[in-house]
Protein backbone atom coordinates (compact mmCIF):
# COMPACT_ATOMS: atom_id res chain seq x y z
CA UNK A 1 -3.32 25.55 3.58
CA UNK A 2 -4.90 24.38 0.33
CA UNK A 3 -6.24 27.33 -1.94
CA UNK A 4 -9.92 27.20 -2.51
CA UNK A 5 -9.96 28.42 -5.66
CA UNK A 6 -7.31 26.16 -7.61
CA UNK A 7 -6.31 23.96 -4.34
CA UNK A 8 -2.69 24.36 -4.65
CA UNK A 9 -0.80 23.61 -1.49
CA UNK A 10 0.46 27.16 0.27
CA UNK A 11 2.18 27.70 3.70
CA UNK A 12 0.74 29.48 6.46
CA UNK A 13 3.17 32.58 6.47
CA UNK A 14 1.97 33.34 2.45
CA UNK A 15 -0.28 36.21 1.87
CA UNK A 16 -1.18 34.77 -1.96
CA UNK A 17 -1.46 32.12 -3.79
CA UNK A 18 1.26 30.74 -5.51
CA UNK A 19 -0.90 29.10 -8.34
CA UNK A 20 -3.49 32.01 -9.05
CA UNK A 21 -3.01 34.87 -6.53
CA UNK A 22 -6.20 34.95 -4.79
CA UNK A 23 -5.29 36.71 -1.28
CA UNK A 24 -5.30 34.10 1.37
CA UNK A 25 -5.09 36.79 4.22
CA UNK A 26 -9.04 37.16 4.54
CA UNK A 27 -9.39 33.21 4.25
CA UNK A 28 -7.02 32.46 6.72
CA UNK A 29 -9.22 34.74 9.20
CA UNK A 30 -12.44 32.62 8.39
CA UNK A 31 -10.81 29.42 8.70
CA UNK A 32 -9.21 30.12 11.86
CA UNK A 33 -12.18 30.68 13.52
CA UNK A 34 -13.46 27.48 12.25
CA UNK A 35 -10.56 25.60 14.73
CA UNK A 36 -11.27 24.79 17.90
CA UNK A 37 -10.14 26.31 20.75
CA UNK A 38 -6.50 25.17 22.60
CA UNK A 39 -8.66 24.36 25.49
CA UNK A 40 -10.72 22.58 23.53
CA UNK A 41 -7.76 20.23 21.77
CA UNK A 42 -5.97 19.87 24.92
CA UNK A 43 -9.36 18.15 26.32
CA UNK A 44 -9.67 16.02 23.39
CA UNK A 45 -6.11 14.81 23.87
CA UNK A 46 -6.77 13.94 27.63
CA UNK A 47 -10.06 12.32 26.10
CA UNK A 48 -7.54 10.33 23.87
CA UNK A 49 -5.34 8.86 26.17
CA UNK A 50 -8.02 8.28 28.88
CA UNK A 51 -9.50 5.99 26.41
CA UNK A 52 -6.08 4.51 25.08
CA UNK A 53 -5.29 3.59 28.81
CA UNK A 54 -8.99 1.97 29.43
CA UNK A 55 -8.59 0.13 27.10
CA UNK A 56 -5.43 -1.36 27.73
CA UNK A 57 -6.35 -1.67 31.38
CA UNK A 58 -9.10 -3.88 30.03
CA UNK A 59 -7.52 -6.23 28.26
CA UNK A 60 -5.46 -6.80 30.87
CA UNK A 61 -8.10 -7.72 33.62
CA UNK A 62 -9.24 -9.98 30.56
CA UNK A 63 -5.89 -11.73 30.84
CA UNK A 64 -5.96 -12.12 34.29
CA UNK A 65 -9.40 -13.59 34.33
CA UNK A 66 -8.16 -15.90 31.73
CA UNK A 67 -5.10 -17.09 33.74
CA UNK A 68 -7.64 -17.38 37.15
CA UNK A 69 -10.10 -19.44 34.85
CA UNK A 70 -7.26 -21.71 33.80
CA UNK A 71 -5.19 -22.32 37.06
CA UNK A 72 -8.86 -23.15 38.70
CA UNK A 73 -9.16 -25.95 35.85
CA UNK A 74 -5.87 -27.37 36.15
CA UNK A 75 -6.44 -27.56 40.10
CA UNK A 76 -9.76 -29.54 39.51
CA UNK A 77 -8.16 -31.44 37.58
CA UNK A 78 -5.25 -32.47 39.49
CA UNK A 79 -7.66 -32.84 42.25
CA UNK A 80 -10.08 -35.41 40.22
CA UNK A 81 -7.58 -37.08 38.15
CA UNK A 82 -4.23 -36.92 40.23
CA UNK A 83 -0.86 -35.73 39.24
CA UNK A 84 0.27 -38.75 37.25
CA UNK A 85 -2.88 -38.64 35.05
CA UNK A 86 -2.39 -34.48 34.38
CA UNK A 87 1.28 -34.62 33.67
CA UNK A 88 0.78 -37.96 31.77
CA UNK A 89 -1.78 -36.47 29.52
CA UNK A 90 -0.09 -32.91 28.76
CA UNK A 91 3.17 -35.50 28.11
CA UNK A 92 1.67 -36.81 24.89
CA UNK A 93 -0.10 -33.92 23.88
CA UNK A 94 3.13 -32.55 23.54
CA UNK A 95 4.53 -35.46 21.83
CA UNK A 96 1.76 -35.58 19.75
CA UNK A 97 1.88 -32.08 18.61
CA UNK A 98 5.44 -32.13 17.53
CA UNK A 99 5.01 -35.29 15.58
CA UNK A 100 2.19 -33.28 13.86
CA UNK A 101 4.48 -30.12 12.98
CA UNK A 102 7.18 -32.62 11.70
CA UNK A 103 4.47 -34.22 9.37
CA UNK A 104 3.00 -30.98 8.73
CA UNK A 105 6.88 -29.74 7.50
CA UNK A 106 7.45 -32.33 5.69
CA UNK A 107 4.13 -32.89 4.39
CA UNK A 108 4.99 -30.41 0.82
CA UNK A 109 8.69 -31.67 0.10
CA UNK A 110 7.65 -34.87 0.51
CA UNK A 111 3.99 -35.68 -1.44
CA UNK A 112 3.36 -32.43 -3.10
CA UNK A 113 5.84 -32.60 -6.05
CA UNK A 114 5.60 -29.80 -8.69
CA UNK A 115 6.12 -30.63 -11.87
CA UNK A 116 5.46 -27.43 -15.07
CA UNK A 117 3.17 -27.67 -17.50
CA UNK A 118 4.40 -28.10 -20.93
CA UNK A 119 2.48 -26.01 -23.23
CA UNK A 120 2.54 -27.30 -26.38
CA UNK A 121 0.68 -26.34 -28.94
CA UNK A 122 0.15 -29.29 -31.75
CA UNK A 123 1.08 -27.08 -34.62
CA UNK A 124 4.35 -26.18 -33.04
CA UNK A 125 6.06 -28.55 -34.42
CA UNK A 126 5.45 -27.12 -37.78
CA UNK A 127 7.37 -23.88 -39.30
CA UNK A 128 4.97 -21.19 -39.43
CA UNK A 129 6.27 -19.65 -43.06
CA UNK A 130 5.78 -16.07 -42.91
CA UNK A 131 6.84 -12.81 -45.14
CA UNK A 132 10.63 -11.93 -43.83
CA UNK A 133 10.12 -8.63 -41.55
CA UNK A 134 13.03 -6.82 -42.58
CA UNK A 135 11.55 -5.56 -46.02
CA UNK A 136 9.20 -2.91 -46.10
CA UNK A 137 6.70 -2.76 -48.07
CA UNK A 138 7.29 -2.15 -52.00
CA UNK A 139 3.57 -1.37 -53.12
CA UNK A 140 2.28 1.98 -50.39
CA UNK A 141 -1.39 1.23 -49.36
CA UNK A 142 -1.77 4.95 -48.71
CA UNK A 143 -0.51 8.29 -49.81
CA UNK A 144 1.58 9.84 -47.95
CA UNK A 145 0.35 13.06 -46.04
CA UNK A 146 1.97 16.26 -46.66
CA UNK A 147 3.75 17.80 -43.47
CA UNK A 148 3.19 20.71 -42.05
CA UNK A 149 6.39 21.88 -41.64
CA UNK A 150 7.22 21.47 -45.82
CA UNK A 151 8.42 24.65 -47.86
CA UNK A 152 8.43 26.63 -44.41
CA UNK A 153 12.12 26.08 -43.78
CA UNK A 154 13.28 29.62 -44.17
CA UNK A 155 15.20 31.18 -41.36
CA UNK A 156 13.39 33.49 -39.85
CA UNK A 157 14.93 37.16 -38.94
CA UNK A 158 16.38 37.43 -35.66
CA UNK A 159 15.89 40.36 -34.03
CA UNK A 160 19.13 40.16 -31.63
CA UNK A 161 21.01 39.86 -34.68
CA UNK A 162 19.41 43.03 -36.77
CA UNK A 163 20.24 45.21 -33.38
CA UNK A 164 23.98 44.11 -33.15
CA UNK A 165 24.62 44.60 -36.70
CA UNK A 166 23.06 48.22 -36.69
């Protein structure tokens, strides 16, 4: 349960909250009246899985209309055209689609070659002189600002120490 106040996450079994300590007893209360009854989850499970298994009994009367559809092709087929014709035809459709993977495999390693840009830039070839970067910097453009923690280096008293020693 979230607190409404600062929405830290509590558990059920607290009374407060861990974060500010608003009582969540009273909350609780209202909120659990806000759930729905067990009657009423256990019927929107069933609801649930009525409608998973519809579903899936759907698409399978979808695949067995499909299949019926086909076979009723291929026998009109076979009727019109004959065996030899069918099975000649599905022959080199085959062969014909696995001389198209082949090509299509081979297709990159063969023809697409890559080959990486050179960038370069026309005044690489000269030596960019610059200042060496392991000086600093003689001349200070600024001033440097005091800190806050200058002239305050004095040990403070410790009071664990003053009570041992009296």
């Amino acid at each position: 349960m979230f607190c409404p106040n600062c929405g830290v996450e509590n558990g059920l079994a607290q009374n407060y909250c861990r974060s500010c300590g608003l009582k969540l007893d009273a909350i609780l209360e209202v909120v659990s009246e806000q759930f729905p009854s067990k009657e009423y989850a256990a019927f929107q499970r069933r609801k649930e899985v009525f409608a998973k298994l519809g579903v899936g009994s759907l698409s399978i009367a979808a695949l067995i209309a499909i299949a019926y559809v086909l076979t009723k092709v291929a026998l009109y087929k076979l009727i019109l055209l004959g065996p030899e014709v069918l099975f000649g035809s599905a022959a080199a459709a085959l062969i014909g689609f696995l001389l198209l993977s082949v090509f299509f495999f081979n297709y990159p390693k063969l023809f697409m070659k890559f080959e990486p840009v050179k960038t370069v830039r026309p005044d690489a070839e000269k030596p960019v002189l610059s200042s060496p970067t392991n000086k600093l910097i003689d001349d200070r453009p600024f001033e440097p600002v005091p800190s806050v923690t200058e002239d305050s280096t004095e040990l403070l008293a410790n009071p664990r120490q003053s009570r041992r020693s009296e």
